[in-house]
Protein backbone atom coordinates (compact mmCIF):
# COMPACT_ATOMS: atom_id res chain seq x y z
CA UNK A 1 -10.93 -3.96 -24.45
CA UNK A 2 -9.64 -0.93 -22.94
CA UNK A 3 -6.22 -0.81 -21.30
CA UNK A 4 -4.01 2.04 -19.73
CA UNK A 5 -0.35 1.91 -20.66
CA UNK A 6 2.39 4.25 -19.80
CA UNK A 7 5.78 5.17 -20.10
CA UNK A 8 8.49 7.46 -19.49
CA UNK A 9 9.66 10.16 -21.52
CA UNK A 10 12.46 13.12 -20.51
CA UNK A 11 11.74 12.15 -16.59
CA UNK A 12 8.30 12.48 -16.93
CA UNK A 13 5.38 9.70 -17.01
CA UNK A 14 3.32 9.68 -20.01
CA UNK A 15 -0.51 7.99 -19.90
CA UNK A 16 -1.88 6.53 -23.25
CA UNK A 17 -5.46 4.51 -23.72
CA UNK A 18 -5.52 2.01 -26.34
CA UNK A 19 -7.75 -0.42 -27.27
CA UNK A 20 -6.39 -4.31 -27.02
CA UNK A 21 -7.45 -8.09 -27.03
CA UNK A 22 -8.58 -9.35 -24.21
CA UNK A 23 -6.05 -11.68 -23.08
CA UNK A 24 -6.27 -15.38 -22.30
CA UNK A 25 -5.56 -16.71 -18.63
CA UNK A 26 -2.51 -19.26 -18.47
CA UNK A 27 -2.88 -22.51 -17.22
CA UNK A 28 -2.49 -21.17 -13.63
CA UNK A 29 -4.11 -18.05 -13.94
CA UNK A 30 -7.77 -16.38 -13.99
CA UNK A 31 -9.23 -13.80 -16.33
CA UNK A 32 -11.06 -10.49 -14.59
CA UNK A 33 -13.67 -8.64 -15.65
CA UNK A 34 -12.51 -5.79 -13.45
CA UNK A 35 -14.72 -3.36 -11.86
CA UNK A 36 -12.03 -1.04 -9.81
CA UNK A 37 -8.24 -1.14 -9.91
CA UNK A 38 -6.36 1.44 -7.44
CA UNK A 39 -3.85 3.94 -7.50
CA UNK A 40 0.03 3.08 -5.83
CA UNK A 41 2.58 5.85 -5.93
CA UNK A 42 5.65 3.71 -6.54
CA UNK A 43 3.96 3.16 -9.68
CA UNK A 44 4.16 6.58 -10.69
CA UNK A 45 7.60 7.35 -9.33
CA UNK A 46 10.47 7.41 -12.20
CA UNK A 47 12.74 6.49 -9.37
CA UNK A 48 11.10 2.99 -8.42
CA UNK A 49 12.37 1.85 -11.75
CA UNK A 50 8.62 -0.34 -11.70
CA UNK A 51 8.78 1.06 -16.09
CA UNK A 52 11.46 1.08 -17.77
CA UNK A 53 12.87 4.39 -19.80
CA UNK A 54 11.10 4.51 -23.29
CA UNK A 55 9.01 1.76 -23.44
CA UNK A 56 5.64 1.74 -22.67
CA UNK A 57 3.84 -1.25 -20.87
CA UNK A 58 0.52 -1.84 -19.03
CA UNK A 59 -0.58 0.15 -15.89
CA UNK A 60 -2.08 -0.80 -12.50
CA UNK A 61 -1.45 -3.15 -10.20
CA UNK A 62 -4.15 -3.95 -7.88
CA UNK A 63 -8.06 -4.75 -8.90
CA UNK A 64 -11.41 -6.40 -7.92
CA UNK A 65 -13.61 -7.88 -10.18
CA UNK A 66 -15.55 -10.86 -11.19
CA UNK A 67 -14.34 -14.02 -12.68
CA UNK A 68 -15.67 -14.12 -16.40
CA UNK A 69 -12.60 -17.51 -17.02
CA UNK A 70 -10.46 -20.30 -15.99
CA UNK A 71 -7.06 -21.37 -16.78
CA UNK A 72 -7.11 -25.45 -17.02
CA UNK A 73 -5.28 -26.26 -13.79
CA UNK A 74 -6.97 -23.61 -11.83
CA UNK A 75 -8.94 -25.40 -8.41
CA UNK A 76 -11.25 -23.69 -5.96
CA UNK A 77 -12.20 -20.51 -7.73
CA UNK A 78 -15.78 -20.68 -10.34
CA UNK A 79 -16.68 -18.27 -12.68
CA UNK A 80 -18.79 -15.40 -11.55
CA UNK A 81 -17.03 -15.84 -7.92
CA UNK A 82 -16.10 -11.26 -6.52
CA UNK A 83 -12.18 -11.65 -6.46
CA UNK A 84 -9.17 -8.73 -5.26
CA UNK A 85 -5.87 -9.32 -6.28
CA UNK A 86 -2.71 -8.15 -7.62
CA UNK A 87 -2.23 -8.46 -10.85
CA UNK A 88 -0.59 -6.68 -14.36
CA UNK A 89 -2.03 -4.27 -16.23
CA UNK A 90 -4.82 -3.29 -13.89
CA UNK A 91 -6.17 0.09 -15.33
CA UNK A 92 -8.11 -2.14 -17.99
CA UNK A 93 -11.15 -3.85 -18.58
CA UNK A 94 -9.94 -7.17 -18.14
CA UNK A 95 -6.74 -8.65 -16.54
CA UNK A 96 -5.57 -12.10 -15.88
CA UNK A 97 -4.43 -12.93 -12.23
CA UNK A 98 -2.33 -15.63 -10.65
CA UNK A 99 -5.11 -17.94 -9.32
CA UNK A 100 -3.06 -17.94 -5.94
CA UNK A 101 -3.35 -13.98 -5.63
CA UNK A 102 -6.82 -13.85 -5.53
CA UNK A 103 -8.67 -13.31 -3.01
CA UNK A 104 -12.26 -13.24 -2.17
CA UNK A 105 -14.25 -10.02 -2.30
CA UNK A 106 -16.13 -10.06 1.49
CA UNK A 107 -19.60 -9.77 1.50
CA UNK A 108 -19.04 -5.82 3.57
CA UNK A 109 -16.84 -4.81 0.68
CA UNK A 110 -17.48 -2.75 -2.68
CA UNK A 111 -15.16 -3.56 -5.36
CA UNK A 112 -13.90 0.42 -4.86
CA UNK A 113 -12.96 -0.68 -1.24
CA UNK A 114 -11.73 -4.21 -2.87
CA UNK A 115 -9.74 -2.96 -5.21
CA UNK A 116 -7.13 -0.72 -2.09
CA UNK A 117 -6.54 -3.74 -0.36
CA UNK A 118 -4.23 -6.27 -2.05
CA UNK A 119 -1.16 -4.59 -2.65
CA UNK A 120 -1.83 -1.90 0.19
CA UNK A 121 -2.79 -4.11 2.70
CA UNK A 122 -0.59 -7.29 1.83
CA UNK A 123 2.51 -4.77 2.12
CA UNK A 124 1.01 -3.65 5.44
CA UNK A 125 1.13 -7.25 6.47
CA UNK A 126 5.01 -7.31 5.49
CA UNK A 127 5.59 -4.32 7.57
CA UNK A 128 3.32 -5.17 10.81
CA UNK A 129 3.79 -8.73 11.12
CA UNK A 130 6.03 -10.30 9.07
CA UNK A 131 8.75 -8.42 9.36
CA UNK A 132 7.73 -5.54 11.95
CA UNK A 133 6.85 -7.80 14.41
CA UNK A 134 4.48 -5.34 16.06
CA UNK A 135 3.11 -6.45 19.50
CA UNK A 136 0.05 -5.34 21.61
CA UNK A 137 0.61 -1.81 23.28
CA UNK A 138 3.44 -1.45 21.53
CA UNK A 139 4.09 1.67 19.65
CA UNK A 140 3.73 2.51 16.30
CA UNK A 141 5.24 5.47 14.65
CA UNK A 142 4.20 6.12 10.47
CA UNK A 143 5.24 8.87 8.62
CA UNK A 144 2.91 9.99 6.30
CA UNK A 145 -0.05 8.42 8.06
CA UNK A 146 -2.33 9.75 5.33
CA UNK A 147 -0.89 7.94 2.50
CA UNK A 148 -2.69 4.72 1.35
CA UNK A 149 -0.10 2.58 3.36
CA UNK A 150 -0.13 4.97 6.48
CA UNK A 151 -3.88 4.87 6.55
CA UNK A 152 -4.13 0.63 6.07
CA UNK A 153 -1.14 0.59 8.92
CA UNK A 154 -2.77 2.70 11.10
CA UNK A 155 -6.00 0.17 10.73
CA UNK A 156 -4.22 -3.02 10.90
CA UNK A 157 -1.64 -1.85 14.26
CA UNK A 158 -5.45 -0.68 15.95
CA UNK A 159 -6.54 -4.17 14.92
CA UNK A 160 -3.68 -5.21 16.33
CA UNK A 161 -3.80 -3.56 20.07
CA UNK A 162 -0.79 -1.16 19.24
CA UNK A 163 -1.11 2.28 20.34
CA UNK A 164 -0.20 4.74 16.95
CA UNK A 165 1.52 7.81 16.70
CA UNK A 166 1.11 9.66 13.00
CA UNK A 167 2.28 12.45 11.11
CA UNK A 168 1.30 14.97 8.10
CA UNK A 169 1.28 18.29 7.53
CA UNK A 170 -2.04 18.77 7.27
CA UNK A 171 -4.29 19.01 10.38
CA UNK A 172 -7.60 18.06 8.47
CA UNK A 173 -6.18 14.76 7.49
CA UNK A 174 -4.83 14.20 11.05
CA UNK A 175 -8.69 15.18 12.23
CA UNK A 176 -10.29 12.59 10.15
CA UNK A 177 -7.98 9.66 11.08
CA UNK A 178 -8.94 10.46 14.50
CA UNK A 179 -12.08 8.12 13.74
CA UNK A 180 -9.55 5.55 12.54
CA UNK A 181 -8.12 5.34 15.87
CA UNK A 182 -4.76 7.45 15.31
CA UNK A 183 -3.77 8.21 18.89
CA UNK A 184 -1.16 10.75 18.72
CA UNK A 185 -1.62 13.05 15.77
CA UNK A 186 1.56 15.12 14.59
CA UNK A 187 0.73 17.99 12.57
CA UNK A 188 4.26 18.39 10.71
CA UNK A 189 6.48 18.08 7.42
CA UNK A 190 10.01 17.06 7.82
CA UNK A 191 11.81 17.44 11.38
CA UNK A 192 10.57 18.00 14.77
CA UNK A 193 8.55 14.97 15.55
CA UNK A 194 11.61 13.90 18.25
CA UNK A 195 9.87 15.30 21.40
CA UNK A 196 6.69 14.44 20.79
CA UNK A 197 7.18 10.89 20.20
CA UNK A 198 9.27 10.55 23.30
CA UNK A 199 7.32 12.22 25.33
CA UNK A 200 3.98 10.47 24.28
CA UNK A 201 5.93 6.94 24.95
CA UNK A 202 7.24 8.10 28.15
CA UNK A 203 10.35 8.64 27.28
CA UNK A 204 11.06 4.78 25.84
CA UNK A 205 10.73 5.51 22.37
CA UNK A 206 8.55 4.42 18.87
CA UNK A 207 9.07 0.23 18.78
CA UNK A 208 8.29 0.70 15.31
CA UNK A 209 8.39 3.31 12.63
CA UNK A 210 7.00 2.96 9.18
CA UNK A 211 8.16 5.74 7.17
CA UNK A 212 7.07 6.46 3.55
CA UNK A 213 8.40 9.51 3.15
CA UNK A 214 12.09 9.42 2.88
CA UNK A 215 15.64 10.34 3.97
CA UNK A 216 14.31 13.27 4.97
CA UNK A 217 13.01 11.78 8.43
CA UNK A 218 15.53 8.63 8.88
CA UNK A 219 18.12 10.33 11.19
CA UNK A 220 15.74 11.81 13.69
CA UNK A 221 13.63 8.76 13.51
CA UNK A 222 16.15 6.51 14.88
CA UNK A 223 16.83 9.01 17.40
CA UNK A 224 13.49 8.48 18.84
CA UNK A 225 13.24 4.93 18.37
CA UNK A 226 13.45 2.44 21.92
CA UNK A 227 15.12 0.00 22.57
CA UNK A 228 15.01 -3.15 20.41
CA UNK A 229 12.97 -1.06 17.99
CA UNK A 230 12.29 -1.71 13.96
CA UNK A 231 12.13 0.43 11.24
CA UNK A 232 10.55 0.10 7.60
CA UNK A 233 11.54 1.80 4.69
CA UNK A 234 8.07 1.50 2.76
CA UNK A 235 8.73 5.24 -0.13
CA UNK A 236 10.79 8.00 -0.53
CA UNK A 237 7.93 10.42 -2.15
CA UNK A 238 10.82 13.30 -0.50
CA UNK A 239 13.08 12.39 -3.09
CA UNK A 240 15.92 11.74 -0.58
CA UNK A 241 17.62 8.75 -0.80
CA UNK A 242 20.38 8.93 1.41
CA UNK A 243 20.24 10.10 5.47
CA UNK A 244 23.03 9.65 7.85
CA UNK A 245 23.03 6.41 10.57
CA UNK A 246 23.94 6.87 14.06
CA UNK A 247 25.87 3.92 14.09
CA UNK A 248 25.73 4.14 18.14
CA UNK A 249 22.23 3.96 18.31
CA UNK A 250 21.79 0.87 15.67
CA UNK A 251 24.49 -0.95 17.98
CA UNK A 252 23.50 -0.42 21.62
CA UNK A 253 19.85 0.16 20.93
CA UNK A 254 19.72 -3.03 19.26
CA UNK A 255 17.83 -1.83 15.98
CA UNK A 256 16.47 -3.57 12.93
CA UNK A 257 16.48 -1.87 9.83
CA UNK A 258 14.60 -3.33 6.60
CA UNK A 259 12.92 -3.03 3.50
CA UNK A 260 10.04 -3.09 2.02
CA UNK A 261 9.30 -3.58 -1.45
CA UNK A 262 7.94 -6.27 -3.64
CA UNK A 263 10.66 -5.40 -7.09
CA UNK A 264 13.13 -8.01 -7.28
CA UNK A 265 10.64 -10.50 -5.25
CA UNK A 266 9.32 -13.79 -7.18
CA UNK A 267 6.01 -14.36 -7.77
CA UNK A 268 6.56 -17.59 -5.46
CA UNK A 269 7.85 -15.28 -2.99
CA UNK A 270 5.25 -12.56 -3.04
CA UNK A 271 2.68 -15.24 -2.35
CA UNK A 272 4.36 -17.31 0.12
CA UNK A 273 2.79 -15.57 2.45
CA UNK A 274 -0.64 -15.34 1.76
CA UNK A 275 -2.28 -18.14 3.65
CA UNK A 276 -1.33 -16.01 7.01
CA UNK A 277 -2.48 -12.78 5.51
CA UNK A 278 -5.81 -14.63 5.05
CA UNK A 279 -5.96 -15.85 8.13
CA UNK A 280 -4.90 -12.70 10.11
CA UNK A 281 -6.21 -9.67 8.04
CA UNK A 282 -8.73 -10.94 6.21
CA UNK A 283 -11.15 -11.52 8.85
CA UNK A 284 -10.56 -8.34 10.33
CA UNK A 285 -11.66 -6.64 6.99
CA UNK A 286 -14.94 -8.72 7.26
CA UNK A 287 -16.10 -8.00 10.07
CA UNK A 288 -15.32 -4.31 9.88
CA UNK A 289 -12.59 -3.62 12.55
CA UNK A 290 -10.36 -2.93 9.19
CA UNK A 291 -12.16 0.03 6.95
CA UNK A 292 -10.50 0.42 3.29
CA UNK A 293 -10.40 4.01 3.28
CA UNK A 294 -11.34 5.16 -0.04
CA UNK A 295 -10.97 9.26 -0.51
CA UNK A 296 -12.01 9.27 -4.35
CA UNK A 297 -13.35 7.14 -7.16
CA UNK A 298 -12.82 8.30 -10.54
CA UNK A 299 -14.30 7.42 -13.48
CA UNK A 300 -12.10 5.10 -16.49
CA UNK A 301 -11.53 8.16 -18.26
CA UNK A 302 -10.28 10.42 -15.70
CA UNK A 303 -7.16 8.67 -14.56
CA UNK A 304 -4.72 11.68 -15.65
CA UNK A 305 -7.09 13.65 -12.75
CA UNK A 306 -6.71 10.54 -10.51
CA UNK A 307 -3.03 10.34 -10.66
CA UNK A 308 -2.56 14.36 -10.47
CA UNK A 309 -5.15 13.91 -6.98
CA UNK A 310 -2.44 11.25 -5.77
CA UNK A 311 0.50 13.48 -6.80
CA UNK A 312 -0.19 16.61 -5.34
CA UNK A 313 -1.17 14.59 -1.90
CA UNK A 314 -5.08 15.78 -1.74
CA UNK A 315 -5.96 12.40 -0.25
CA UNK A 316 -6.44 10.47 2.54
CA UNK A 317 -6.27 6.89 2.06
CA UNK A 318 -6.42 5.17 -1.82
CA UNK A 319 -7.64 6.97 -5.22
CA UNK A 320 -9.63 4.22 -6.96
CA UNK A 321 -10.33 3.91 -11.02
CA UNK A 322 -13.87 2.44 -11.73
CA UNK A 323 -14.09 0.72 -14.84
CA UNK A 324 -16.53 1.28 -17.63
CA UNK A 325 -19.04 -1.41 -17.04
């Protein structure tokens, strides 16, 4: 089969195609004939330390596809049965998933759309719910409300009853997520978003703020923030990984500060939470009040375009890979 594999040479990410065995699916796991994998940016980001220096190793991390085999302890799932999941070496014909990760294909979804919401939308879930806590009419402030976790955010808070505030600094994208529900669109890079948030939560403040671009926007963020307030660090595509803390603010304000990232996480841990991200997000997506916003499917062959698209932030929403079928 065909498989993507990269690695990184001199600071810079290096794409090769080869041509491997399909692999078997563990005892616990199933084998995908994949139809669409999609693009992440930590993937692609020397400083996420997902590859290490030197060595290549498989690419792609979220797919959709059919079930072409079992493992032997695998329950509930048949061959032929539309799956998403996460999963190794996605940017390949086949893959084997976790049986546990996978997740049925609904009936509204191609496997383009399919294939942006595992990772996207399960780390969504993390930032909203699990650990966000976001509440009805509450408001929600993302950075970078373009990206492929801004957009999915900005769907799941709507879905949620939260009001949403977004930035980028490019007014076209900020016109088309208008139809997404975005509420408050801030056409900026960097600073200056202070005023406007206040003033477009009364003066009280963002309750939440999902940031995936950086240090860059941490101080003045939690300068705007209310009281009682969260904020997730999702990416750092500014580079800056340092940003001063108003140690005032965090104290009386009451603030929580976390992470969000799936590195040093189990696979037990990752998928301890599934069951509620079926049972909240999942029907949301099926009935349509949760789009996957797909900007651009590319063909196998084309992923050095694909990830150059994703790089020099032309999207809005996920870059997809279909696979030669």
């Amino acid at each position: 089969m065909l498989s993507y594999w990269m690695q990184t040479v001199e600071n810079k990410t290096v794409l090769e195609q080869r041509t491997i065995d399909i692999p078997p699916p563990g005892a616990k796991q199933i084998l995908v004939r994949l139809h669409a994998a999609s693009l992440n940016r930590g993937e692609f980001v020397i400083g996420h330390g997902l590859h290490k220096g030197g060595q290549a190793s498989p690419i792609g991390i979220e797919g959709a596809g059919v079930v072409t085999a079992l493992g032997s302890e695998v329950k509930g799932i048949a061959v032929g049965d539309k799956v998403m999941g996460r999963c190794r070496g996605a940017f390949a014909e086949y893959a084997c998933m976790d049986s546990v990760e996978a997740l049925p294909v609904p009936a509204n979804l191609s496997f383009e759309q399919a294939a942006s919401v595992p990772l996207t939308f399960l780390v969504v879930h993390d930032v909203l719910s699990l650990q966000g806590k976001l509440k009805t009419n509450e408001w929600l402030l993302i950075h970078g409300v373009s990206s492929g976790v801004g957009v999915a955010a900005l769907q799941t808070a709507k879905a949620m009853g939260a009001k949403v505030i977004g930035t980028s600094g490019s007014p076209e994208k900020l016109a088309r997520l208008k139809e997404y529900g975005l509420d408050v669109p801030l056409c900026l890079r960097g600073s200056g978003f202070e005023g406007p948030v206040m003033e477009a939560t009364g003066g009280k403040g963002a309750n939440l703020v999902v940031d995936t671009v950086g240090g860059s926007v941490f101080a003045e963020s939690i300068r705007c923030m209310a009281f009682e307030a969260r904020f997730a660090m999702v990416g750092y595509v500014d580079g800056v990984l340092s940003a001063e803390l108003d140690l005032l603010a965090l104290h009386s304000k009451r603030l929580r500060l976390f992470g969000v990232s799936n590195k040093l996480r189990s696979a037990e841990q990752r998928a301890a939470f599934l069951p509620e991200f079926k049972a909240e997000v999942l029907p949301a997506i099926a009935d349509g009040r949760i789009r996957p916003l797909v900007d651009h499917a590319f063909a196998f062959e084309q992923l050095a375009q694909a990830k150059e698209m994703m790089e020099t932030n032309k999207h809005v929403g996920k870059i997809v890979l279909r696979m030669p079928v």
